[in-house]
C-alpha atoms as a PDB file:
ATOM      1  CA  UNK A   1       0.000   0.000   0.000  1.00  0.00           C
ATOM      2  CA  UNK A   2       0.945   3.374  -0.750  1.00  0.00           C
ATOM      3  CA  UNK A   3      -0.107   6.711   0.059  1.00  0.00           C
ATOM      4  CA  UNK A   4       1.151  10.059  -2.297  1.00  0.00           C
ATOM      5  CA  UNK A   5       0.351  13.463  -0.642  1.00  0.00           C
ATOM      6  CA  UNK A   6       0.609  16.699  -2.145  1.00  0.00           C
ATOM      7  CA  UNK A   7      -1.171  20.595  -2.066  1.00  0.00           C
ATOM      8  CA  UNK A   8       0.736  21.756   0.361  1.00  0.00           C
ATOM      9  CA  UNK A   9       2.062  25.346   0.563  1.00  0.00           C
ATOM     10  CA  UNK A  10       1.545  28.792   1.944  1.00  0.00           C
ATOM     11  CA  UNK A  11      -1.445  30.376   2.343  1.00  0.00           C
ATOM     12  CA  UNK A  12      -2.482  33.434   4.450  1.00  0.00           C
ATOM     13  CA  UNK A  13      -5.037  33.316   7.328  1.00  0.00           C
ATOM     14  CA  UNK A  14      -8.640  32.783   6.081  1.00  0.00           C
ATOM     15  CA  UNK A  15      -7.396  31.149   2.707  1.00  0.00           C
ATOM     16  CA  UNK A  16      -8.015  28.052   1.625  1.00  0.00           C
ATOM     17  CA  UNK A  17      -5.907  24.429   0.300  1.00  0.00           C
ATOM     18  CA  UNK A  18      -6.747  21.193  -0.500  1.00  0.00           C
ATOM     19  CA  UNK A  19      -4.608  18.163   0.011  1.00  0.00           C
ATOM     20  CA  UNK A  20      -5.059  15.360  -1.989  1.00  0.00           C
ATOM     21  CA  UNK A  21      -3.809  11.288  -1.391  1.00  0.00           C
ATOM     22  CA  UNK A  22      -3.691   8.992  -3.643  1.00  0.00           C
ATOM     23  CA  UNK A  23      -3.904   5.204  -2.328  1.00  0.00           C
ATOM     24  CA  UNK A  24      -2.862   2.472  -3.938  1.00  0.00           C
ATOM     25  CA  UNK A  25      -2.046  -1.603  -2.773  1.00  0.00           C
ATOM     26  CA  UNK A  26      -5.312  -2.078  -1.467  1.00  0.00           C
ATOM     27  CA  UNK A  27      -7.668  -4.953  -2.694  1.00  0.00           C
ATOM     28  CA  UNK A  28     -10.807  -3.395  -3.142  1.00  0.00           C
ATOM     29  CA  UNK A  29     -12.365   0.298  -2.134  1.00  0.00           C
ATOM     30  CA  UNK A  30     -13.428   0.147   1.317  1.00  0.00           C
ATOM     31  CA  UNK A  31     -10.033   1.623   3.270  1.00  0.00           C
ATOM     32  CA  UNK A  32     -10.346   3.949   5.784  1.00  0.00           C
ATOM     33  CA  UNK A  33      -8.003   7.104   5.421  1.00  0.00           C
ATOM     34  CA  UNK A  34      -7.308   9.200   8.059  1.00  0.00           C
ATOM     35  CA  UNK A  35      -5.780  12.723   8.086  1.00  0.00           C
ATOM     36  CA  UNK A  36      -3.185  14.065  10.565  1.00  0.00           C
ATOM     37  CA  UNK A  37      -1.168  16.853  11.305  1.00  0.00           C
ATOM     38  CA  UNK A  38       1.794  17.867  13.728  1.00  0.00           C
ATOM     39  CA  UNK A  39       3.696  20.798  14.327  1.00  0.00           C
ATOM     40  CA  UNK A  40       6.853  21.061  16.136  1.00  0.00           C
ATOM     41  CA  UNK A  41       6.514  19.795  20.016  1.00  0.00           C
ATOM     42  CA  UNK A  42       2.944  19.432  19.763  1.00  0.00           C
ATOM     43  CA  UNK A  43       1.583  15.241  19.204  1.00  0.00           C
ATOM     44  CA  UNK A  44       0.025  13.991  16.052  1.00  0.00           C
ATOM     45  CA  UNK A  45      -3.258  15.423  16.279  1.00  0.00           C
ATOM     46  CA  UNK A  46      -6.332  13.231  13.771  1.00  0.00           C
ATOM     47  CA  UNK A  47      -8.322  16.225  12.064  1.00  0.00           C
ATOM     48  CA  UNK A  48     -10.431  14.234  10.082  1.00  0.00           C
ATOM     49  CA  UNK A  49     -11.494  10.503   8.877  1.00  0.00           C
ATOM     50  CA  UNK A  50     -13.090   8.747   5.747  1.00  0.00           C
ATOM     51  CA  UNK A  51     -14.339   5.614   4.735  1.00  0.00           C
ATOM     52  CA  UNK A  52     -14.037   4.810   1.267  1.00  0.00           C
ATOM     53  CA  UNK A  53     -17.244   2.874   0.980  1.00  0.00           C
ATOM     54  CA  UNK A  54     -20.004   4.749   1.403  1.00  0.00           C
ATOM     55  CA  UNK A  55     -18.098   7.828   2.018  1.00  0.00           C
ATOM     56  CA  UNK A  56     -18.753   8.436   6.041  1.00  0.00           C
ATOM     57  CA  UNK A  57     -16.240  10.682   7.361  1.00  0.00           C
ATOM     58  CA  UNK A  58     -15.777  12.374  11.614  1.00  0.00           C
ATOM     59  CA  UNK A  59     -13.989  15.059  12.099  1.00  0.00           C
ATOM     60  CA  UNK A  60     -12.190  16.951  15.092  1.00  0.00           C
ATOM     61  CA  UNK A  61     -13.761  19.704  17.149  1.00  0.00           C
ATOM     62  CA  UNK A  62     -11.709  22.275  16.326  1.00  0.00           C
ATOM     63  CA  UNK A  63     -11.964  21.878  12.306  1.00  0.00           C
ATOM     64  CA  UNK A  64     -15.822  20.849  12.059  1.00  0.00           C
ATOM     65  CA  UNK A  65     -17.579  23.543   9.345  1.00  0.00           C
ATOM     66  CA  UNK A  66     -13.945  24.399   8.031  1.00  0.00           C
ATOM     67  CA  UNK A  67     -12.381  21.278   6.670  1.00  0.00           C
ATOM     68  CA  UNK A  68     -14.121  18.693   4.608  1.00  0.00           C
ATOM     69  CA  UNK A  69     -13.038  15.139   3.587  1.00  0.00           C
ATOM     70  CA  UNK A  70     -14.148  13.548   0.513  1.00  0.00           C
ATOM     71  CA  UNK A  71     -13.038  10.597  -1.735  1.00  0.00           C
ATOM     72  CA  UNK A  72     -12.969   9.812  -5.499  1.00  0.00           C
ATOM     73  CA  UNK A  73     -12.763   6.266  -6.023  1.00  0.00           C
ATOM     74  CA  UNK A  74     -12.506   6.969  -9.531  1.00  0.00           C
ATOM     75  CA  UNK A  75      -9.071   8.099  -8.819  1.00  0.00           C
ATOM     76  CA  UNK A  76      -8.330   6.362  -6.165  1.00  0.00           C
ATOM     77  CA  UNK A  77      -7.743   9.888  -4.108  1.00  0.00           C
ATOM     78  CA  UNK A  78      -9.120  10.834  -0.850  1.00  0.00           C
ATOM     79  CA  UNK A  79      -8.969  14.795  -0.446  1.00  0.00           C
ATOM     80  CA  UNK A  80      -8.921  17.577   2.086  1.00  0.00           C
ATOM     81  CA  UNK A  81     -10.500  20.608   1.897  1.00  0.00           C
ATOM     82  CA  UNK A  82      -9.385  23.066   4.191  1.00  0.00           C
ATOM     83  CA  UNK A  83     -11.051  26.666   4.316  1.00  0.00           C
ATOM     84  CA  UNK A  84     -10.493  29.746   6.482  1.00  0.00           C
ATOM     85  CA  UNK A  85      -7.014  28.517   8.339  1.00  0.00           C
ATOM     86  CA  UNK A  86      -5.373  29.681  11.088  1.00  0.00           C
ATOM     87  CA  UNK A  87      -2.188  30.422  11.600  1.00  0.00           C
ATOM     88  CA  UNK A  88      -1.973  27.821  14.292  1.00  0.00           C
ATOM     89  CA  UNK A  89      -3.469  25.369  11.598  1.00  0.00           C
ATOM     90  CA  UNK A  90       0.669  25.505  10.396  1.00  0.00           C
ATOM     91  CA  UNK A  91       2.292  21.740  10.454  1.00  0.00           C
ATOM     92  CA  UNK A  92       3.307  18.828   8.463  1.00  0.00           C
ATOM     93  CA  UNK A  93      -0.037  16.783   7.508  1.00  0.00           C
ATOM     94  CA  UNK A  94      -0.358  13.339   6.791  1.00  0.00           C
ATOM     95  CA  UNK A  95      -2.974  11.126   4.980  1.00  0.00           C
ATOM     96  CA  UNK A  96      -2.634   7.358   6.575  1.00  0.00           C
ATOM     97  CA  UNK A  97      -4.366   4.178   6.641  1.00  0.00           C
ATOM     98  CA  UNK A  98      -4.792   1.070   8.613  1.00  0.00           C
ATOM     99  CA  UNK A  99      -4.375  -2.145   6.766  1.00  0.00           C
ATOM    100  CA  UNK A 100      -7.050  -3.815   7.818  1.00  0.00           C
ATOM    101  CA  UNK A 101     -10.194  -3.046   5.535  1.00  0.00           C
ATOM    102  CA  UNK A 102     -13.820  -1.874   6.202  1.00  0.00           C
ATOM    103  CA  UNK A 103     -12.836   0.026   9.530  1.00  0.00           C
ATOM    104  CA  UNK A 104     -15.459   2.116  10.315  1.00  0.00           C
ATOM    105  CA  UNK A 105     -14.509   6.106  10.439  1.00  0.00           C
ATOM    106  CA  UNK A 106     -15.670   7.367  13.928  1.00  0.00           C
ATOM    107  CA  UNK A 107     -14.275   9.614  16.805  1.00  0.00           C
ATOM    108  CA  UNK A 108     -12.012   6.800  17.955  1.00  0.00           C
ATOM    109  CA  UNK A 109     -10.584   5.770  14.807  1.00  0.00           C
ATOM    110  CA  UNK A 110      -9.532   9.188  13.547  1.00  0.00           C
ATOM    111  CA  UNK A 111      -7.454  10.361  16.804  1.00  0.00           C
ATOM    112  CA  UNK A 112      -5.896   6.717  17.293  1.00  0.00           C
ATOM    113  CA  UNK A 113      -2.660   6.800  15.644  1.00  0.00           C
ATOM    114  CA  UNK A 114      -1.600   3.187  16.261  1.00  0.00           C
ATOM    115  CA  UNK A 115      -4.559   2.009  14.208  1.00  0.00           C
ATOM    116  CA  UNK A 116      -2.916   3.429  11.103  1.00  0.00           C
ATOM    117  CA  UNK A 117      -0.144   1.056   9.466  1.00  0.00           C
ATOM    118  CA  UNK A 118       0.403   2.844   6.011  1.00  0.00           C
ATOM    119  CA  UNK A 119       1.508   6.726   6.349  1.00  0.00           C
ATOM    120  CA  UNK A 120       2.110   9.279   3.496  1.00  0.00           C
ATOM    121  CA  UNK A 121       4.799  11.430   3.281  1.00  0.00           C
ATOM    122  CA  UNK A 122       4.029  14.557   5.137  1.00  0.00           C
ATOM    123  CA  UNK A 123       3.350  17.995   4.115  1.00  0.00           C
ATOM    124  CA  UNK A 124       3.909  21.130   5.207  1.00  0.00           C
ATOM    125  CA  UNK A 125       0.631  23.905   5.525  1.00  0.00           C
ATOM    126  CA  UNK A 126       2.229  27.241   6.908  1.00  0.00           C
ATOM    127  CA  UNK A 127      -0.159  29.583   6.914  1.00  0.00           C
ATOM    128  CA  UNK A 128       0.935  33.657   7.864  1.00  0.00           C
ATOM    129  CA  UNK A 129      -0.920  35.302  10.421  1.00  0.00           C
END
């Protein structure tokens, strides 16, 4: 299984990006994707969850209204919306996966790291205050 990020970049407060992750390895579409992010001495931190199958996504608190998490099994890319950042929104995000298949997306699932065996690259959001 692989995971390819990319959209990162710089973006003022208020503006907008959408990261995209494209999975590949597993044997059918009903993965689980999870987004992440972590900036320096803080702890990877789940913003957001999707299932694959049927499309049913949970998101964190602090991101609910703002971010949005779709996929596109046509091209086999799960995406990230993010509108209106903060400046404390700046880290190094990550799309992951568990391997197992068919997990359901929920509040547990999206903030439990350890579930997630498959990890993208990373990339960095600044955005300027």
């Amino acid at each position: 299984v692989q995971l390819v990020e990319s959209g990162g970049g710089l973006v003022q407060a208020g503006q907008s990006l959408r990261l995209s992750c494209v999975v590949s390895g597993f044997t059918r579409d009903d993965y689980t994707i999870g987004w992440f992010r972590q900036s320096p001495g803080k702890e990877r931190e789940g913003v957001a969850c999707i299932r694959s199958y049927a499309g049913l996504s949970d998101y964190a608190d602090s991101v609910k209204g703002r971010f949005t998490v779709s996929s596109d099994s046509a091209k086999n890319t799960v995406y990230l919306q993010m509108n209106n950042l903060r400046a404390e929104e700046t880290a190094v995000y990550y799309c992951a996966a568990p391997a197992t298949l068919g997990i359901r997306c929920d509040r547990n699932a999206r903030g439990f790291t350890l579930l997630y065996d498959y990890w993208g690259q990373g990339n960095q959001v600044t955005v300027s205050s």
